[in-house]
PDB file of N, CA and C in Angstrom:
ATOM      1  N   UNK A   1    -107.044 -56.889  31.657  1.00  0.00           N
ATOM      2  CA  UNK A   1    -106.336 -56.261  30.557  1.00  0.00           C
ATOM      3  C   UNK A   1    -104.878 -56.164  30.953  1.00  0.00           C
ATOM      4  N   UNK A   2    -103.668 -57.041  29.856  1.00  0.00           N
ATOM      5  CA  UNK A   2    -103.020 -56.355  30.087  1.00  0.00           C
ATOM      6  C   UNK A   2    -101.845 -55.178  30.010  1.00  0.00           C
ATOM      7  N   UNK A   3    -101.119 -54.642  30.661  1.00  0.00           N
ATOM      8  CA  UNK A   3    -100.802 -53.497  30.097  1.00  0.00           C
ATOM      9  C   UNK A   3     -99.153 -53.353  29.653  1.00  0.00           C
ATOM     10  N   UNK A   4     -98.659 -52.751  28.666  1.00  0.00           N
ATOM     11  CA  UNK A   4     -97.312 -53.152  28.136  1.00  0.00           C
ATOM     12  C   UNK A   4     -96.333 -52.964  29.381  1.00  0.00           C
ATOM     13  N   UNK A   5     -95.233 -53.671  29.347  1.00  0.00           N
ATOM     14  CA  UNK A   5     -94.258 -53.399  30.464  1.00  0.00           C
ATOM     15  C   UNK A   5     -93.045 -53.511  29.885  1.00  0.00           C
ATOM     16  N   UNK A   6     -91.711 -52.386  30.345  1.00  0.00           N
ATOM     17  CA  UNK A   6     -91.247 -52.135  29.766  1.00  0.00           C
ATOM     18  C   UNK A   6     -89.931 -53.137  30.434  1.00  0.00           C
ATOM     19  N   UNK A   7     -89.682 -54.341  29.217  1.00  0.00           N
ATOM     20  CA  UNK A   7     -89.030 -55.025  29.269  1.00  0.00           C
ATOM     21  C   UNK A   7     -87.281 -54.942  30.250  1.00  0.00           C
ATOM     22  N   UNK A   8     -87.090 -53.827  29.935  1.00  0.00           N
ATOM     23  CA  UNK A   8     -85.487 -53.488  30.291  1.00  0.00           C
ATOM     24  C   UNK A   8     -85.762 -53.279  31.787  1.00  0.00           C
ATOM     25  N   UNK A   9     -86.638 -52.350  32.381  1.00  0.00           N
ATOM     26  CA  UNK A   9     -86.864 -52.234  34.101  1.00  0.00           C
ATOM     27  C   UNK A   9     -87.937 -52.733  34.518  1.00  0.00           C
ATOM     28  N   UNK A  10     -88.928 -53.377  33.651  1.00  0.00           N
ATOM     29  CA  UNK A  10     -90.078 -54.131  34.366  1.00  0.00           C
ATOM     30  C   UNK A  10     -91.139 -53.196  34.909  1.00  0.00           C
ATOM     31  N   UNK A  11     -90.704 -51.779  34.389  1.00  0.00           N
ATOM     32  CA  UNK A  11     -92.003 -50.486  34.874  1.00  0.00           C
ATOM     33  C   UNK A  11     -93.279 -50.769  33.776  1.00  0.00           C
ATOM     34  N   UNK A  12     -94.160 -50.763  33.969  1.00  0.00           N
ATOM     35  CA  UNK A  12     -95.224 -50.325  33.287  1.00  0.00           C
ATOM     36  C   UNK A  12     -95.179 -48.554  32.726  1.00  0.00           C
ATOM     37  N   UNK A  13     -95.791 -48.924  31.280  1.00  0.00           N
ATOM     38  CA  UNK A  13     -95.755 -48.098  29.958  1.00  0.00           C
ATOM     39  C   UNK A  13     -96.958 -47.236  30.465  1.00  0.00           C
ATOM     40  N   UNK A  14     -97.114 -45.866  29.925  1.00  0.00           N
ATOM     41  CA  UNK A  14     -97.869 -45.177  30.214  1.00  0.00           C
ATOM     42  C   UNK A  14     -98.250 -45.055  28.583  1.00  0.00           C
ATOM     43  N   UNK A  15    -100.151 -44.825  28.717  1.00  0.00           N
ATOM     44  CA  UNK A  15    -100.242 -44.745  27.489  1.00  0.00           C
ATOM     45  C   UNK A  15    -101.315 -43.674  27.769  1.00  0.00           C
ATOM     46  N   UNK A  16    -101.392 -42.689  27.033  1.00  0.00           N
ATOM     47  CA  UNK A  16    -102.363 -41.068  26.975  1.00  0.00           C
ATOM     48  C   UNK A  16    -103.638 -41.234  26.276  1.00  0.00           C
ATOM     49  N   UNK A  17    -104.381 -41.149  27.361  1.00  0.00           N
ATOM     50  CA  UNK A  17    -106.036 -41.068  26.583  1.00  0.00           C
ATOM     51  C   UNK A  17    -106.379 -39.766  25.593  1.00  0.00           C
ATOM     52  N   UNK A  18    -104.992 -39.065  25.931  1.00  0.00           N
ATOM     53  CA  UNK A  18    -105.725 -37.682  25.163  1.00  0.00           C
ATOM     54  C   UNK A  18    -105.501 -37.860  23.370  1.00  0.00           C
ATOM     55  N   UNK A  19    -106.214 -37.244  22.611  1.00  0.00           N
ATOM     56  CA  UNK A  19    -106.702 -36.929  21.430  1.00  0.00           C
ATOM     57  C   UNK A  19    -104.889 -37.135  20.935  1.00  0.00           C
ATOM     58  N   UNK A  20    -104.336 -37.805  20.044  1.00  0.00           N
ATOM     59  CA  UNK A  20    -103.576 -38.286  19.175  1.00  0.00           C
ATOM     60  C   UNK A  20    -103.797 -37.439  17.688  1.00  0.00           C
ATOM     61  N   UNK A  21    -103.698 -37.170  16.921  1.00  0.00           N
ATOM     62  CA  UNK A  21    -102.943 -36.195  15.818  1.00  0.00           C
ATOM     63  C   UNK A  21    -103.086 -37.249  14.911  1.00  0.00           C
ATOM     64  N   UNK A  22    -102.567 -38.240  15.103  1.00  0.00           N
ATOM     65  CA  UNK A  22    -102.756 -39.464  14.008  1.00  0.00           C
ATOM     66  C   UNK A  22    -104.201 -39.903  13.986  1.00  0.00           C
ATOM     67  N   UNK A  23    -104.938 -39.620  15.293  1.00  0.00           N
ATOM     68  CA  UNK A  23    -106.009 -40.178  14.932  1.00  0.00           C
ATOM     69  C   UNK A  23    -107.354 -39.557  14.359  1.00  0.00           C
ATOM     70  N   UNK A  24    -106.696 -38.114  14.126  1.00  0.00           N
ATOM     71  CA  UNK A  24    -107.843 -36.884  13.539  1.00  0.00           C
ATOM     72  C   UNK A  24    -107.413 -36.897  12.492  1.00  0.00           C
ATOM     73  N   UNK A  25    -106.052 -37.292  12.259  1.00  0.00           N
ATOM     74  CA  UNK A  25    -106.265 -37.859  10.646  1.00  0.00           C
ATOM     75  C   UNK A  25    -106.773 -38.735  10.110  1.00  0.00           C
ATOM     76  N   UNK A  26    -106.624 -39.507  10.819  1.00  0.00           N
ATOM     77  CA  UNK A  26    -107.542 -40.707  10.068  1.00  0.00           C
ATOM     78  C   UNK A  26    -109.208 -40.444  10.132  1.00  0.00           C
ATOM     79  N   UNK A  27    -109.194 -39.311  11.303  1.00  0.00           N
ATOM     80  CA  UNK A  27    -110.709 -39.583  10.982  1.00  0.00           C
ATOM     81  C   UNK A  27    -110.954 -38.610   9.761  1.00  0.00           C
ATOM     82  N   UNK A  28    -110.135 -37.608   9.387  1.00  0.00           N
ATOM     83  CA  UNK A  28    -110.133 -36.986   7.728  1.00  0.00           C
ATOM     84  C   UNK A  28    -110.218 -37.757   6.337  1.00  0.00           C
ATOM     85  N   UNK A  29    -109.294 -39.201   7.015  1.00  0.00           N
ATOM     86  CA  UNK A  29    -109.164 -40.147   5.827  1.00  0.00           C
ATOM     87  C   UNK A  29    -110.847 -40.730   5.568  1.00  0.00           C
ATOM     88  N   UNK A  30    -111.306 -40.961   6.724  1.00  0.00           N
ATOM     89  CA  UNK A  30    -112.655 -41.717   6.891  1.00  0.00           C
ATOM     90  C   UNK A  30    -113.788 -40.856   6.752  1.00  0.00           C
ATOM     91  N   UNK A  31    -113.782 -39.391   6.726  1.00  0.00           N
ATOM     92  CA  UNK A  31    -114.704 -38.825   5.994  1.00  0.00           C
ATOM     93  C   UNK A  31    -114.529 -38.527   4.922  1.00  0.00           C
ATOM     94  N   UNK A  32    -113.301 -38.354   4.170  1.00  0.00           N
ATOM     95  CA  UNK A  32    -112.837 -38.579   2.752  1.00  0.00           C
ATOM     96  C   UNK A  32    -113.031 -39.782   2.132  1.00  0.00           C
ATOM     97  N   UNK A  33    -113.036 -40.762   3.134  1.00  0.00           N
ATOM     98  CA  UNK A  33    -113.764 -42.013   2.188  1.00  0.00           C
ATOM     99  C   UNK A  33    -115.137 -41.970   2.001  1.00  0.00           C
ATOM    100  N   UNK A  34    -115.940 -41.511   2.969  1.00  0.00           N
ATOM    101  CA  UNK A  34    -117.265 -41.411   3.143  1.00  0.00           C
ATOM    102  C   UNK A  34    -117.852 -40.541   1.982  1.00  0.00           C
ATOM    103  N   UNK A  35    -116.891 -39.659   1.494  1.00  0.00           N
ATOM    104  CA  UNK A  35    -117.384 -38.631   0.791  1.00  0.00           C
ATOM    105  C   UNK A  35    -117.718 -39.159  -0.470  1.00  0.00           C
ATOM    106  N   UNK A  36    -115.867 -40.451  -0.855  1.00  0.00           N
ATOM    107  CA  UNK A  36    -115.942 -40.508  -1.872  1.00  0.00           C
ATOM    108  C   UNK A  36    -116.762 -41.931  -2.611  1.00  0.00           C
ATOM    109  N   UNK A  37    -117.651 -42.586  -1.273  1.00  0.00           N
ATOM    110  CA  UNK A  37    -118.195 -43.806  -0.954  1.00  0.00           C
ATOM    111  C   UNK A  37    -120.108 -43.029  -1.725  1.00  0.00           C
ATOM    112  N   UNK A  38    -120.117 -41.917  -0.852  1.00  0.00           N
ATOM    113  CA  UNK A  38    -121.468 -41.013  -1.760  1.00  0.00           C
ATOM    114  C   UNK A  38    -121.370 -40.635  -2.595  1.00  0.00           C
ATOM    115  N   UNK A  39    -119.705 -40.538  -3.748  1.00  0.00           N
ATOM    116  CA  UNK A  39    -120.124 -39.703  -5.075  1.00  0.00           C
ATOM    117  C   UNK A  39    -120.400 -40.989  -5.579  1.00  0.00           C
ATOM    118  N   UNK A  40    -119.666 -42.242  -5.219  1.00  0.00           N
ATOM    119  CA  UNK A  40    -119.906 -43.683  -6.277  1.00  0.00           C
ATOM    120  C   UNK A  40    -121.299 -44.066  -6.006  1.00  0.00           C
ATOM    121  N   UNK A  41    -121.872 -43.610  -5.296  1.00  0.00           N
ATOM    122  CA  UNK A  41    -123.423 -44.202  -5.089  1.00  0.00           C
ATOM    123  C   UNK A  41    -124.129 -43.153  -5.904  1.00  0.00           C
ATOM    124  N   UNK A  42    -123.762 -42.132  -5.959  1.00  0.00           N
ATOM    125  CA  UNK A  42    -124.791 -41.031  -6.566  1.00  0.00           C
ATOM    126  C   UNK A  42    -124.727 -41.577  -7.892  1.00  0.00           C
ATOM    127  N   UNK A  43    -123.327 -41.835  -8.429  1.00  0.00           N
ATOM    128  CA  UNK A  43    -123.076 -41.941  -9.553  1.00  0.00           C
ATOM    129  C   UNK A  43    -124.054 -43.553  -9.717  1.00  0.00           C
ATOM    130  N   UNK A  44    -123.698 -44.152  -9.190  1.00  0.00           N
ATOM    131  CA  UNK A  44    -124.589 -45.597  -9.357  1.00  0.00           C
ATOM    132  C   UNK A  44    -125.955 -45.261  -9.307  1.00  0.00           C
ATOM    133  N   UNK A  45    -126.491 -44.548  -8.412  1.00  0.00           N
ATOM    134  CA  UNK A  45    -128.062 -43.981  -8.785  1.00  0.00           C
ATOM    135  C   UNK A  45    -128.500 -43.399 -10.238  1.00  0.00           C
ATOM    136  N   UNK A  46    -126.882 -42.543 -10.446  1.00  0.00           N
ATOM    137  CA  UNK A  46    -127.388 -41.795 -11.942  1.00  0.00           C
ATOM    138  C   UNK A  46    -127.753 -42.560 -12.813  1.00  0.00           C
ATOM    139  N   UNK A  47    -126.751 -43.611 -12.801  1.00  0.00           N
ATOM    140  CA  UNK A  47    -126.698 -44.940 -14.070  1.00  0.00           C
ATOM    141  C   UNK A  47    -127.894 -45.464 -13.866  1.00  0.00           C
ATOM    142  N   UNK A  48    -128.233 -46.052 -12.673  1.00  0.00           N
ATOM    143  CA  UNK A  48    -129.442 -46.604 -12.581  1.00  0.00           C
ATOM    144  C   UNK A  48    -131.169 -45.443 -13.213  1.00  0.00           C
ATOM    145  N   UNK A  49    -131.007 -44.811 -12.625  1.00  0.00           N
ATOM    146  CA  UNK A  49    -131.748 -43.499 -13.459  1.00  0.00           C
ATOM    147  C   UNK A  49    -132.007 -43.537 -14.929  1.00  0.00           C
ATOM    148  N   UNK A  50    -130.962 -43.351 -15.423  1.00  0.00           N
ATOM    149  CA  UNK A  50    -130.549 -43.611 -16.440  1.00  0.00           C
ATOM    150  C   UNK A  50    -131.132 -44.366 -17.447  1.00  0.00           C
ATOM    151  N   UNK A  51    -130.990 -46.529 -16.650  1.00  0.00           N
ATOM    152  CA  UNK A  51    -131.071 -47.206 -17.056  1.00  0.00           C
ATOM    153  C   UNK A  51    -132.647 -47.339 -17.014  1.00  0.00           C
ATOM    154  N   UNK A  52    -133.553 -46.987 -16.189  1.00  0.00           N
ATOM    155  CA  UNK A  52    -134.560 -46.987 -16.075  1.00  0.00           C
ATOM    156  C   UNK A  52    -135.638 -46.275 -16.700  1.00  0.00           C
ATOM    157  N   UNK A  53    -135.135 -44.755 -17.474  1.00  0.00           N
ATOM    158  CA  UNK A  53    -135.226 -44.361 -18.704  1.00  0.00           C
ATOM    159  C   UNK A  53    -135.396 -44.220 -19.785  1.00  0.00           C
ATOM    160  N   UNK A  54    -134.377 -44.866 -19.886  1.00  0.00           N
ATOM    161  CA  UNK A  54    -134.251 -45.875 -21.264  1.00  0.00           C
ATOM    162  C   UNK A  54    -135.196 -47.175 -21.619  1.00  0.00           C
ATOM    163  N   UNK A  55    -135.452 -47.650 -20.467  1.00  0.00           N
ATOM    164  CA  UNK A  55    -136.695 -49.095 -20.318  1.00  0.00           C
ATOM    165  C   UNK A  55    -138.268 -48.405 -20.323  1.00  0.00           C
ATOM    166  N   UNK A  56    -138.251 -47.103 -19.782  1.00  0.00           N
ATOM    167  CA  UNK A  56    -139.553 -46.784 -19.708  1.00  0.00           C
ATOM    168  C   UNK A  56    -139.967 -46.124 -21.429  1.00  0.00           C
ATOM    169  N   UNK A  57    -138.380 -45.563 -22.027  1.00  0.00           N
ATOM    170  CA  UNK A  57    -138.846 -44.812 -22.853  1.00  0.00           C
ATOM    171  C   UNK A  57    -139.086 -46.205 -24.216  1.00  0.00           C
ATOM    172  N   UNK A  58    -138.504 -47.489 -24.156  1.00  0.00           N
ATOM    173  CA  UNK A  58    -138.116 -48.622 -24.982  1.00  0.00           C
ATOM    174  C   UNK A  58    -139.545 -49.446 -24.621  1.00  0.00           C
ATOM    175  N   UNK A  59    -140.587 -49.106 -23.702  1.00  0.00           N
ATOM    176  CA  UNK A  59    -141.730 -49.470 -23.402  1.00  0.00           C
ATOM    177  C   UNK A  59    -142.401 -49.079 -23.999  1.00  0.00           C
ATOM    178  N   UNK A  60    -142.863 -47.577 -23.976  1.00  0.00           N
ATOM    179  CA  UNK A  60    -143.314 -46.774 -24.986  1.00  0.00           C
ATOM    180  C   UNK A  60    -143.553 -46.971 -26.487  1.00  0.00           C
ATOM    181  N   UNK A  61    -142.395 -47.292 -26.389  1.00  0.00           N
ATOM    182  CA  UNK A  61    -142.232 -47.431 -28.088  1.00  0.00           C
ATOM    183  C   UNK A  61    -142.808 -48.867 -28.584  1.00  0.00           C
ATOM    184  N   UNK A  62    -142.324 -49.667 -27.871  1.00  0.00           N
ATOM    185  CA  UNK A  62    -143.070 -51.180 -27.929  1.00  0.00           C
ATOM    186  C   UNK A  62    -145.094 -51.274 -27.895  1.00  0.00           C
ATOM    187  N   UNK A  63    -144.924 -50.668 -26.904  1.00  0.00           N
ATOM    188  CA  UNK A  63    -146.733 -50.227 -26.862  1.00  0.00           C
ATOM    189  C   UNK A  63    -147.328 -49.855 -27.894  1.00  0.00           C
ATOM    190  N   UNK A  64    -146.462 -48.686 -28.231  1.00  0.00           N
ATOM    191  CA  UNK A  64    -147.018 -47.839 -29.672  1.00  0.00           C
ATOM    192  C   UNK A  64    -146.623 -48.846 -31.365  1.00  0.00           C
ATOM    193  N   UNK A  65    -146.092 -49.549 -30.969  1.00  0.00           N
ATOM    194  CA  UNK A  65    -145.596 -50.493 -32.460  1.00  0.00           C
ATOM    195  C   UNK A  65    -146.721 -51.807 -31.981  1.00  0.00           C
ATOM    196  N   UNK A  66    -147.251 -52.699 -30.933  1.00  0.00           N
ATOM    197  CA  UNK A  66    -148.032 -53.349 -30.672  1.00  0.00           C
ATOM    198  C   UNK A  66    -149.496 -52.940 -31.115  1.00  0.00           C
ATOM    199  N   UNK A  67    -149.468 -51.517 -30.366  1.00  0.00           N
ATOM    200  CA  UNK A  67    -151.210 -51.005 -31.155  1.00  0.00           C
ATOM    201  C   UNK A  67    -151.280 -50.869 -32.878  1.00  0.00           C
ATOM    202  N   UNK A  68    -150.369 -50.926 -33.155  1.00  0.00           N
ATOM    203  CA  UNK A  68    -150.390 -50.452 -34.874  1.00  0.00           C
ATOM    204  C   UNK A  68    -150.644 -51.601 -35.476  1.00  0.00           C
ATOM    205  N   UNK A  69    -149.547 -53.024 -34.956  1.00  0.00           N
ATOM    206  CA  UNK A  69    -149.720 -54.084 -35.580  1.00  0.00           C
ATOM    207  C   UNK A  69    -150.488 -55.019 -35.251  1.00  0.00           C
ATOM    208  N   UNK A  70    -151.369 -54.665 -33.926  1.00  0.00           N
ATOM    209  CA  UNK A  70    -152.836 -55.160 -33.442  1.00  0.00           C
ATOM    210  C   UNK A  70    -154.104 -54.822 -34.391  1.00  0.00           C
ATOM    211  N   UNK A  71    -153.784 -52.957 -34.673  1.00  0.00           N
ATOM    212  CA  UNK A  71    -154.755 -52.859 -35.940  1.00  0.00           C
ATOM    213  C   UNK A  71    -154.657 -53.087 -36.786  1.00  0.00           C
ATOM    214  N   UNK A  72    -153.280 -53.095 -37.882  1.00  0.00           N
ATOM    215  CA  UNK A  72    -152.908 -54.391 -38.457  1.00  0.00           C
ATOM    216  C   UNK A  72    -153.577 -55.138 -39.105  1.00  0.00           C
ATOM    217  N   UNK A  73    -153.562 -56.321 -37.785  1.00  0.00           N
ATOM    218  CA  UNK A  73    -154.537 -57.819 -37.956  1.00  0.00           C
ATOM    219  C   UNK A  73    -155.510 -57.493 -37.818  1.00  0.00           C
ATOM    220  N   UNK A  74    -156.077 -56.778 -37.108  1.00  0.00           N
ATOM    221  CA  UNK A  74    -157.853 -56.226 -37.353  1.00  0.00           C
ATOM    222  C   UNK A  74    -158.055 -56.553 -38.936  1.00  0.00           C
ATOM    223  N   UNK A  75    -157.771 -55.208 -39.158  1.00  0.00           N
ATOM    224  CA  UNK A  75    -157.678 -54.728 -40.180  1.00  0.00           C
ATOM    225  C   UNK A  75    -157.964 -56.234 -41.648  1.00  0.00           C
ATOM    226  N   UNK A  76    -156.993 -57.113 -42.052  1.00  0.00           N
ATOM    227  CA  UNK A  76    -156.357 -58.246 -41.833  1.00  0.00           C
ATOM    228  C   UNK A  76    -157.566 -59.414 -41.840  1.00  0.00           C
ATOM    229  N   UNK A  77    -157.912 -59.505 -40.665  1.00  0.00           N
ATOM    230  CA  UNK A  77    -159.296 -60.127 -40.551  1.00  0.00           C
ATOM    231  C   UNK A  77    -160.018 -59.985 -40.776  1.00  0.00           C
ATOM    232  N   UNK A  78    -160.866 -58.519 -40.732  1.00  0.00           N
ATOM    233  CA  UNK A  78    -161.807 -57.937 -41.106  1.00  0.00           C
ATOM    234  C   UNK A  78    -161.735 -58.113 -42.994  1.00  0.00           C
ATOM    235  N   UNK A  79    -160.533 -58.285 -43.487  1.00  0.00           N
ATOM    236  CA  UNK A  79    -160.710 -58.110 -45.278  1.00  0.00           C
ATOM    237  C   UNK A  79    -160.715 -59.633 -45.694  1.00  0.00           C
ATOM    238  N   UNK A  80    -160.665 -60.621 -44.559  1.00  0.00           N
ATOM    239  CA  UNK A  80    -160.215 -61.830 -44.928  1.00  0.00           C
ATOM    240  C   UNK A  80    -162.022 -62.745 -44.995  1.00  0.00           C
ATOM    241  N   UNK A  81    -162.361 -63.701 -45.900  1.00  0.00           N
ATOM    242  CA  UNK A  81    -163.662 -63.984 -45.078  1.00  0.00           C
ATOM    243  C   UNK A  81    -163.528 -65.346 -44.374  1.00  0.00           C
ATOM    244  N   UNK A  82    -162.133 -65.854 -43.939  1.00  0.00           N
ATOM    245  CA  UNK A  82    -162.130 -67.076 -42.945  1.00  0.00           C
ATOM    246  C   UNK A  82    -162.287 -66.110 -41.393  1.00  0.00           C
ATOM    247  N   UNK A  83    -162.270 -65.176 -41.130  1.00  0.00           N
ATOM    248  CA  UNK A  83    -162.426 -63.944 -39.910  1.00  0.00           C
ATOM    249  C   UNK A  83    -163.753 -63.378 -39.851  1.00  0.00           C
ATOM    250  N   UNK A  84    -164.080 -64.075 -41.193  1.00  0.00           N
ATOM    251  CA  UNK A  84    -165.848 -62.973 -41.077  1.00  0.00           C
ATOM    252  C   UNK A  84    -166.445 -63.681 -39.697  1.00  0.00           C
ATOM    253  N   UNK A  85    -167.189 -62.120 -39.298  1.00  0.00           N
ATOM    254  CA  UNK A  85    -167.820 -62.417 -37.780  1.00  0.00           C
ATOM    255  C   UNK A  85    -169.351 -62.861 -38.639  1.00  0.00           C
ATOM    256  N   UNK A  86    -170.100 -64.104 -37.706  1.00  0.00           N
ATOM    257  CA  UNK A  86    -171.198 -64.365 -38.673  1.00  0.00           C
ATOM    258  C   UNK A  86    -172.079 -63.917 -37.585  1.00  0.00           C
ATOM    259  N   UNK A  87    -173.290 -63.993 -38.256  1.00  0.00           N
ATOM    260  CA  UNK A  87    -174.180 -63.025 -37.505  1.00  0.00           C
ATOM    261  C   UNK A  87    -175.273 -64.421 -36.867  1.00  0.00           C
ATOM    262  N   UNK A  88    -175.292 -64.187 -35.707  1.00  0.00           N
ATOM    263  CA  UNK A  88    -176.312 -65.485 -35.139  1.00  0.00           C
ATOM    264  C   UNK A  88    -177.634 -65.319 -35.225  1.00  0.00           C
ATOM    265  N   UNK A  89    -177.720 -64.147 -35.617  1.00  0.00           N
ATOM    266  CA  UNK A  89    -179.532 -63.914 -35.554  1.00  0.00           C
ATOM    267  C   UNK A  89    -179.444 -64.036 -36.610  1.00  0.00           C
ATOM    268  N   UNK A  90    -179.527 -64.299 -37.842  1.00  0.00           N
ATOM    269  CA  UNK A  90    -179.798 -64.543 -39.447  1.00  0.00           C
ATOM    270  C   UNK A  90    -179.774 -66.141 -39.112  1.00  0.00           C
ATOM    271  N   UNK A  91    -178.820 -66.979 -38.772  1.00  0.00           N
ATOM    272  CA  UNK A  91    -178.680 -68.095 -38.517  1.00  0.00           C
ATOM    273  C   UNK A  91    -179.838 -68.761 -37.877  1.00  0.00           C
ATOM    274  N   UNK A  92    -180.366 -68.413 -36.886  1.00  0.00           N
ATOM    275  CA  UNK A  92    -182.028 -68.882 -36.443  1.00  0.00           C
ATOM    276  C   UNK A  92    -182.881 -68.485 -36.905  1.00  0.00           C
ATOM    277  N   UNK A  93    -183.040 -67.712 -38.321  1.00  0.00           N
ATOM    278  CA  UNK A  93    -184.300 -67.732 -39.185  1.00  0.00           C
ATOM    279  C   UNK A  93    -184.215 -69.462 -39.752  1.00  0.00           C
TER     280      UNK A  93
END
């Protein structure tokens, strides 16, 4: 590694392991991002929530309009006589 030297006398730079001021800010900046990195996800969960909601409740409704117009055609067939169910035991007399 090597280490800065100070051009004008050729001494080597001293550099301080201790705790820097700039760098407890930044670590404020980086839990302030963190913070604001979990409201956009919450918020993306909500939407998603949301969206999933809406599909379960748009299911529902599809189900319930399918059974109606299933009985419907019952219904439909049963009044029609190209649908008549024929009976097989009359048929082998």
């Amino acid at each position: 590694m090597d280490l800065p030297i100070d051009e004008e006398d050729g001494t080597f730079t001293n550099i301080s392991l201790a705790d820097d001021p700039a760098d407890r800010r930044s670590g404020r900046l980086s839990s302030k991002a963190e913070r604001a990195r979990s409201t956009m996800m919450n918020a993306d969960m909500d939407d998603l929530s949301a969206r999933v909601d809406a599909v379960k409740e748009e299911n529902l409704k599809l189900k319930s309009e399918n059974q109606v117009l299933g009985q419907y055609i019952e219904n439909l067939m049963s009044a029609s006589s190209v649908f008549q169910t024929t009976d097989t035991k009359s048929k082998r007399k």
